[in-house]
C-alpha atoms as a PDB file:
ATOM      1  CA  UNK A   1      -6.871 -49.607  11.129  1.00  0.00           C
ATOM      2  CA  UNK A   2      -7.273 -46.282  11.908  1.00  0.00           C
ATOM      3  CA  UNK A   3     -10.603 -44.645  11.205  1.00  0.00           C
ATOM      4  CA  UNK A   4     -10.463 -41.132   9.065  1.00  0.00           C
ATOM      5  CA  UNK A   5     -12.290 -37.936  10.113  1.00  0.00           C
ATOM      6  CA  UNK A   6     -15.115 -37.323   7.714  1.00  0.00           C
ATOM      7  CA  UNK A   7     -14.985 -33.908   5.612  1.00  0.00           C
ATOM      8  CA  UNK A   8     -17.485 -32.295   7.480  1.00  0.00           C
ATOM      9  CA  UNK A   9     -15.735 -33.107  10.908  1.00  0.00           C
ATOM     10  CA  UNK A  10     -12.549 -31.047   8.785  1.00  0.00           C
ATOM     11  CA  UNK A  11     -14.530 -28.294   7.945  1.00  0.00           C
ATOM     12  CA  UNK A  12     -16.131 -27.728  10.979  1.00  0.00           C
ATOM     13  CA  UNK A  13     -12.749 -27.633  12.911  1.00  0.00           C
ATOM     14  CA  UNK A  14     -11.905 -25.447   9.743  1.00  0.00           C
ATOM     15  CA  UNK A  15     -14.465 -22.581  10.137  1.00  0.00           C
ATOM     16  CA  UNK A  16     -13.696 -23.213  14.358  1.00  0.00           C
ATOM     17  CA  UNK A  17     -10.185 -22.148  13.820  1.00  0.00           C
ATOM     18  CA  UNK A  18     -11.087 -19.270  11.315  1.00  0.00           C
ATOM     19  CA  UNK A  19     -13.738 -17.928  13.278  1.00  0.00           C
ATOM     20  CA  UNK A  20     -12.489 -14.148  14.173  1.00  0.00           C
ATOM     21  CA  UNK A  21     -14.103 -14.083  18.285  1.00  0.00           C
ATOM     22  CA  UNK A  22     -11.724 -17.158  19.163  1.00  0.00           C
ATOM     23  CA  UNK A  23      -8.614 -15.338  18.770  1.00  0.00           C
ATOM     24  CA  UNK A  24      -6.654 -17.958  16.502  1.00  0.00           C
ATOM     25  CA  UNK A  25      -7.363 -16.373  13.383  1.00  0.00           C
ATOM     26  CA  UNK A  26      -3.474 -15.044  11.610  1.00  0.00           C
ATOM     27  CA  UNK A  27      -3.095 -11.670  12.029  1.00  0.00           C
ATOM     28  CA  UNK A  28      -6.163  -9.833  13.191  1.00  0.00           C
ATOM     29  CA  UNK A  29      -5.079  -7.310  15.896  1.00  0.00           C
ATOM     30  CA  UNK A  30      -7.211  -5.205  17.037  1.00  0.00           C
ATOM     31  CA  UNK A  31      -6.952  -1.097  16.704  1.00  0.00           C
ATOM     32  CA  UNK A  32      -6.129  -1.440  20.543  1.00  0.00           C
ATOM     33  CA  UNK A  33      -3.259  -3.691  20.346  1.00  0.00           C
ATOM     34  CA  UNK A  34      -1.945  -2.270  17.544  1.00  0.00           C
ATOM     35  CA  UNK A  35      -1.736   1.409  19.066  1.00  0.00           C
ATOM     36  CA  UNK A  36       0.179  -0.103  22.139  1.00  0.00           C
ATOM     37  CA  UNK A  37       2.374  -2.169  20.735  1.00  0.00           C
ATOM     38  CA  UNK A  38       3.015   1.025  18.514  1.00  0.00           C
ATOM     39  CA  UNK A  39       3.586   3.133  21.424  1.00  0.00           C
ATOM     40  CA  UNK A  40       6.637   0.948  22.896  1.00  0.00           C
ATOM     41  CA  UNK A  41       7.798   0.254  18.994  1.00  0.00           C
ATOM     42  CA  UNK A  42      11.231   1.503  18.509  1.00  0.00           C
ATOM     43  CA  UNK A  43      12.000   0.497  15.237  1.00  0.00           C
ATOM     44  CA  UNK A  44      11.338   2.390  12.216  1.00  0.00           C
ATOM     45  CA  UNK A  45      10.272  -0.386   9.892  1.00  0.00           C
ATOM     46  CA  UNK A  46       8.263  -1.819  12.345  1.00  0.00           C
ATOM     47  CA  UNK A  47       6.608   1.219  13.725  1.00  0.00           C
ATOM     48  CA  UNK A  48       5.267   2.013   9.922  1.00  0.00           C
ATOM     49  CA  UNK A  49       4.341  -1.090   9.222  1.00  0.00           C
ATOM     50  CA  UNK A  50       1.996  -0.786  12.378  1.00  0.00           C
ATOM     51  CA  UNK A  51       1.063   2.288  10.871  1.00  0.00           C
ATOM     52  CA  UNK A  52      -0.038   0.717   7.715  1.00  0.00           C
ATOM     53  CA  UNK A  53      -1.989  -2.244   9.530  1.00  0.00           C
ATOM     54  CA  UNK A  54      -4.152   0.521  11.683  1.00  0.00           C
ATOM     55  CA  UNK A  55      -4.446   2.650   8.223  1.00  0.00           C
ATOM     56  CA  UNK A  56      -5.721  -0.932   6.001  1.00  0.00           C
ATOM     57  CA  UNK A  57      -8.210  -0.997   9.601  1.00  0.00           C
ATOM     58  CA  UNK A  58      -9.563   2.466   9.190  1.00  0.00           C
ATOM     59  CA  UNK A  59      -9.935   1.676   5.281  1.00  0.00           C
ATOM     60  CA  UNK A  60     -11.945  -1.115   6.316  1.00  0.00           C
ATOM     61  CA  UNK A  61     -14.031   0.856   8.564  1.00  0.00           C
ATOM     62  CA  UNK A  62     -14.633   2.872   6.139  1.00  0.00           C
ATOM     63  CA  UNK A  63     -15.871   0.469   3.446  1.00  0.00           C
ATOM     64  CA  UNK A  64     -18.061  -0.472   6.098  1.00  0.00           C
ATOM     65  CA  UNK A  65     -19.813   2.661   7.161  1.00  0.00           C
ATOM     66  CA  UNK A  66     -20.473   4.113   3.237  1.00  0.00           C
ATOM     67  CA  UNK A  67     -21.756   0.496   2.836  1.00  0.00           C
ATOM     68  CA  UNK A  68     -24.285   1.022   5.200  1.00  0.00           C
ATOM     69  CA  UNK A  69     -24.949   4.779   3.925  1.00  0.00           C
ATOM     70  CA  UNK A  70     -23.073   6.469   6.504  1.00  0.00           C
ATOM     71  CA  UNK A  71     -21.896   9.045   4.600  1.00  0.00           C
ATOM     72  CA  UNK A  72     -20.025  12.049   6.950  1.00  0.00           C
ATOM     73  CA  UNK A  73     -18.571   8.408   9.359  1.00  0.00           C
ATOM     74  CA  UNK A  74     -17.096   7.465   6.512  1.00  0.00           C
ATOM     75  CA  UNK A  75     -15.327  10.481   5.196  1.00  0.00           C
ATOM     76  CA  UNK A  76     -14.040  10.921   8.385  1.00  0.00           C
ATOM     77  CA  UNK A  77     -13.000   7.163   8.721  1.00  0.00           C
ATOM     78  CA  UNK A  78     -11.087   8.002   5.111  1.00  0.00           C
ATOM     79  CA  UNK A  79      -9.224  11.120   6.887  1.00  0.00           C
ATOM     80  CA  UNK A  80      -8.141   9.088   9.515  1.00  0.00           C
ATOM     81  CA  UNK A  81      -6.710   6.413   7.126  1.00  0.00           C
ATOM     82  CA  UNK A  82      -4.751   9.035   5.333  1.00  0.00           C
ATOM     83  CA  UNK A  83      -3.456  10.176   8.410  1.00  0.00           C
ATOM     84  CA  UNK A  84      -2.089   6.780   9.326  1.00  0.00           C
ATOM     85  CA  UNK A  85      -0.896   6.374   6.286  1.00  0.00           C
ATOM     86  CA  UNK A  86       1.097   9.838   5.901  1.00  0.00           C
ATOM     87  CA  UNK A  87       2.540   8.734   9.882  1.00  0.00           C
ATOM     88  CA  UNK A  88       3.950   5.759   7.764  1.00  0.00           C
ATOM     89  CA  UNK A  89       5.260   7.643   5.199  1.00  0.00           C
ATOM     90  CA  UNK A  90       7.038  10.229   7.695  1.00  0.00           C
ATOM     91  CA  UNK A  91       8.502   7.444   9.332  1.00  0.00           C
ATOM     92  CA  UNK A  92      10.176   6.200   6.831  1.00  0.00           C
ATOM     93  CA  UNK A  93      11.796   9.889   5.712  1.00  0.00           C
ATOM     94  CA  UNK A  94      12.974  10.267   9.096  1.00  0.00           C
ATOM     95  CA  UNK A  95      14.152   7.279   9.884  1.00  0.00           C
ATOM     96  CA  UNK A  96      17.558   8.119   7.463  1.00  0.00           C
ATOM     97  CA  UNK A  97      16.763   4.540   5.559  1.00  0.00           C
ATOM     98  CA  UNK A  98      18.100   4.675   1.929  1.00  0.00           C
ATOM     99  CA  UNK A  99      15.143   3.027   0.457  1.00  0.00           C
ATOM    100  CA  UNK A 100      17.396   1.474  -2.647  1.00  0.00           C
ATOM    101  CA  UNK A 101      19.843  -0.144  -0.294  1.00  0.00           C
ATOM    102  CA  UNK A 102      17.447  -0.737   2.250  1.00  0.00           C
ATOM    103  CA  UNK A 103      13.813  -1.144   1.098  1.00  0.00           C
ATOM    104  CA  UNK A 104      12.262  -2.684   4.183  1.00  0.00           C
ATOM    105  CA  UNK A 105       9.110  -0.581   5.069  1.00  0.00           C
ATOM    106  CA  UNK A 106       9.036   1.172   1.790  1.00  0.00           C
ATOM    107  CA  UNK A 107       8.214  -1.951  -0.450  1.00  0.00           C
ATOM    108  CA  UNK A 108       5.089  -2.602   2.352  1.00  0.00           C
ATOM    109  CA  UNK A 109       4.473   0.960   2.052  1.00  0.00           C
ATOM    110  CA  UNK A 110       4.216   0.866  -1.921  1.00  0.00           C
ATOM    111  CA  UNK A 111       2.040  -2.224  -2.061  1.00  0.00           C
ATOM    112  CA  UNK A 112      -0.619  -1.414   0.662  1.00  0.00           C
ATOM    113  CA  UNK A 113      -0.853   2.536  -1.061  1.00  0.00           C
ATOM    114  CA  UNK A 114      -1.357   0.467  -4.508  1.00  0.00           C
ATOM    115  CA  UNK A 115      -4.070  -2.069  -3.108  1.00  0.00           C
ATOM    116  CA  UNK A 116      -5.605   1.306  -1.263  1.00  0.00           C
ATOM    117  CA  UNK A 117      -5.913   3.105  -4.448  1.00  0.00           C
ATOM    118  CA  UNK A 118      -7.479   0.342  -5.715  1.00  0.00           C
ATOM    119  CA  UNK A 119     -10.122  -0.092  -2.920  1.00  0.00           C
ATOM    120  CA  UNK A 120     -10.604   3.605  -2.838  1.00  0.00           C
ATOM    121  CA  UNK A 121     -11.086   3.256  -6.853  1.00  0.00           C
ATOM    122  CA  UNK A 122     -13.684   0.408  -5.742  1.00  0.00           C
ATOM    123  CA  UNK A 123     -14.986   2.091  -3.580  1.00  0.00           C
ATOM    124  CA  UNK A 124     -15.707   5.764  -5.187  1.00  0.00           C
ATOM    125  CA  UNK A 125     -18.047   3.210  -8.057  1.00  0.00           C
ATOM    126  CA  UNK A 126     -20.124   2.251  -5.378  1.00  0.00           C
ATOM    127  CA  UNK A 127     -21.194   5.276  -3.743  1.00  0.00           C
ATOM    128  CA  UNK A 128     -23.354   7.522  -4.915  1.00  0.00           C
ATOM    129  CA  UNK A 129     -21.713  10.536  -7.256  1.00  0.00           C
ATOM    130  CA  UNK A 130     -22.167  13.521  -4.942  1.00  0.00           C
ATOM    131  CA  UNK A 131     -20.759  11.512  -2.210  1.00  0.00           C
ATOM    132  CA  UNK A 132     -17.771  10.719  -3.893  1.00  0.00           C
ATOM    133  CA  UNK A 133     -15.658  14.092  -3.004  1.00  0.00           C
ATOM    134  CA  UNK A 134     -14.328  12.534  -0.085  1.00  0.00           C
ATOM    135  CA  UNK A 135     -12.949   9.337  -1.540  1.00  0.00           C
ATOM    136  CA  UNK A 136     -11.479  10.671  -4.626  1.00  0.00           C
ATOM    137  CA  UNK A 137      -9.469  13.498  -2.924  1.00  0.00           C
ATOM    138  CA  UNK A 138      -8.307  10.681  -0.659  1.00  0.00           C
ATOM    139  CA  UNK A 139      -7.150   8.360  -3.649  1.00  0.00           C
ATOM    140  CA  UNK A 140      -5.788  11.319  -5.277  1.00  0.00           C
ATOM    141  CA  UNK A 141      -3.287  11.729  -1.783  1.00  0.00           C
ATOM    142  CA  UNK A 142      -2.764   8.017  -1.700  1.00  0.00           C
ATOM    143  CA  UNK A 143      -1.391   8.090  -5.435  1.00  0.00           C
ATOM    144  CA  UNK A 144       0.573  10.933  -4.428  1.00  0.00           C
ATOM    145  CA  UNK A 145       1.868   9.875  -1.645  1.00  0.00           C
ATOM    146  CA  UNK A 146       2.901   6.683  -3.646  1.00  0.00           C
ATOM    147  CA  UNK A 147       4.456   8.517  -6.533  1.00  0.00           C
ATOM    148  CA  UNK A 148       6.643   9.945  -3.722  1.00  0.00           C
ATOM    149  CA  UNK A 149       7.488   6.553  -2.607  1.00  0.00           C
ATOM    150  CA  UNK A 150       8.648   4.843  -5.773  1.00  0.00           C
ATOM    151  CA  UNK A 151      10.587   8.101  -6.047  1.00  0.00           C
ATOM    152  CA  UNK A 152      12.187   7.132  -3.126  1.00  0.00           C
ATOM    153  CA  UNK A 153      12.757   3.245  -4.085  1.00  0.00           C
ATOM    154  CA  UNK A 154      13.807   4.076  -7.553  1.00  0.00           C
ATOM    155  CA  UNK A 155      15.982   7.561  -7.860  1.00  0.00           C
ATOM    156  CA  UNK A 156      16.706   9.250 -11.192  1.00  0.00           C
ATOM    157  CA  UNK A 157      20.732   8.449 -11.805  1.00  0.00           C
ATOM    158  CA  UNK A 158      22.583  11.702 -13.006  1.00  0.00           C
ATOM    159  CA  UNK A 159      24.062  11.192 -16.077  1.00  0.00           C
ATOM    160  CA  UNK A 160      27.753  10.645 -15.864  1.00  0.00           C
ATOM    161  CA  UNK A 161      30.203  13.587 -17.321  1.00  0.00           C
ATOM    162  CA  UNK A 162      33.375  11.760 -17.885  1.00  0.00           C
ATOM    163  CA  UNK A 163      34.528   8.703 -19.222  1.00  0.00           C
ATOM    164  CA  UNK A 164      30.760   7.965 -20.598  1.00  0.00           C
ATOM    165  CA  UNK A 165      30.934   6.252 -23.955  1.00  0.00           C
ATOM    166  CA  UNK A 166      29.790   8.286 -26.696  1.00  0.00           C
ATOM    167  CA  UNK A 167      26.122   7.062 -27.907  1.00  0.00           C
ATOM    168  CA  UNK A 168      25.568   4.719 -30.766  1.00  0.00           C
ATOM    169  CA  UNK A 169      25.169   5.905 -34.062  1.00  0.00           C
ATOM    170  CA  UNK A 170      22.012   5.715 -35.351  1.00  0.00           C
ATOM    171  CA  UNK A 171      21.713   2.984 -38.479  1.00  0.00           C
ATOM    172  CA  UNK A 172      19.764   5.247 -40.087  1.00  0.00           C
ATOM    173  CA  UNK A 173      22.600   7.168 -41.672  1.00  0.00           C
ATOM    174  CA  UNK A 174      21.581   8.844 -45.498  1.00  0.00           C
ATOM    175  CA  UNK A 175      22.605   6.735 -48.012  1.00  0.00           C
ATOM    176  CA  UNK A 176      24.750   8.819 -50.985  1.00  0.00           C
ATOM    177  CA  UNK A 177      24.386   8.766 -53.821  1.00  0.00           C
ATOM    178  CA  UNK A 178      27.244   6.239 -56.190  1.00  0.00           C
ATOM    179  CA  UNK A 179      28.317   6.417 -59.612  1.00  0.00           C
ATOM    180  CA  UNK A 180      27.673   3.067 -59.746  1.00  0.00           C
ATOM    181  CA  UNK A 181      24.101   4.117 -59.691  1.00  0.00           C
END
C-alpha cells in the first residue's frame, strides 16, 4: 500500500504554490503586463476590465503607502486610481454597449467601484483626520461614478401613454352612511 503525504508535506507544497515571487499564484499581473497587454487590447470589455485590475493595483498601493505614513504618495497613488478607474468607465460609454442587454464590463465595473468605496471607507478610519481630504473626495467620485453606472445597467422606463391600464382603486374608499344604520 501506498504511503500518504503527511499534512505538513501538503502545506508546504501549499504555501510553495501560493508564494507570489514563483509566478504560479492566480491572477497577479504585474502593473507592467497589464499596461501591455492593454496597449494591444482591442476589445472594449476587456480593455476596462484591464483598466479596473491596474485601478484595484493603484488602490493597493495606496493602502500601502498611508499605511506606512506616506501621506502626499498616497494621495497621489488615490488620483491615479481614479484615473484608471474613470478610463474604465469611458470605455464602456464609448464602446456603444447597451449595458441592459449587454452588461459585460459594466457589472465588473459596479462591483469593483462598490468594494472601492468600501476600502476607501476603510481606509479614510484609519488615517489620521486632517489627512483624510484626499480619500474622501476620492470615495465621493467613486460613488459617483457608480451611481452613473447603475444608471446605466438599470434605466428609468417612461411611462407608457396608451393602452396602459388604469390604476387600481384604492380599498380605502369612504364608507356612506346606510339607513340601516
Amino acid at each position: 500500500m501506498g504511503q500518504r503525504p503527511s499534512n505538513w508535506y501538503l502545506v508546504g507544497l501549499a504555501l510553495l504554490l501560493l508564494h507570489e515571487p514563483c509566478g504560479l499564484a492566480l491572477g497577479s499581473e504585474s502593473e507592467g503586463q497589464l499596461l501591455e497587454r492593454l496597449k494591444t487590447e482591442q476589445n472594449p470589455v476587456r480593455r476596462a476590465k484591464l483598466e479596473i485590475k491596474l485601478g484595484d493595483l493603484k488602490l493597493d498601493e495606496a493602502r500601502g503607502a498611508y499605511g506606512k505614513g506616506d501621506v502626499e504618495a498616497g494621495a497621489k497613488l488615490l488620483m491615479t486610481f481614479l484615473g484608471h478607474m474613470k478610463s474604465a468607465w469611458k470605455i464602456l460609454q464609448e464602446s456603444a454597449r447597451k449595458a441592459p442587454k449587454q452588461p459585460q464590463g459594466f457589472k465588473e465595473l459596479d462591483i469593483s467601484l462598490r468594494e472601492d468605496a468600501r476600502s476607501l471607507d476603510d481606509l479614510g478610519r484609519k488615517v489620521a483626520y486632517f489627512d483624510r481630504a484626499p480619500i474622501e473626495q476620492c470615495a465621493k467620485e467613486i460613488e459617483g461614478m457608480r451611481a452613473e453606472v447603475l444608471r446605466a445597467l438599470f434605466p428609468a422606463t417612461a411611462p407608457r401613454t396608451s393602452g396602459a391600464p388604469a390604476p387600481p382603486k384604492s380599498f380605502a374608499a369612504p364608507i356612506e352612511p346606510t339607513d340601516a344604520w
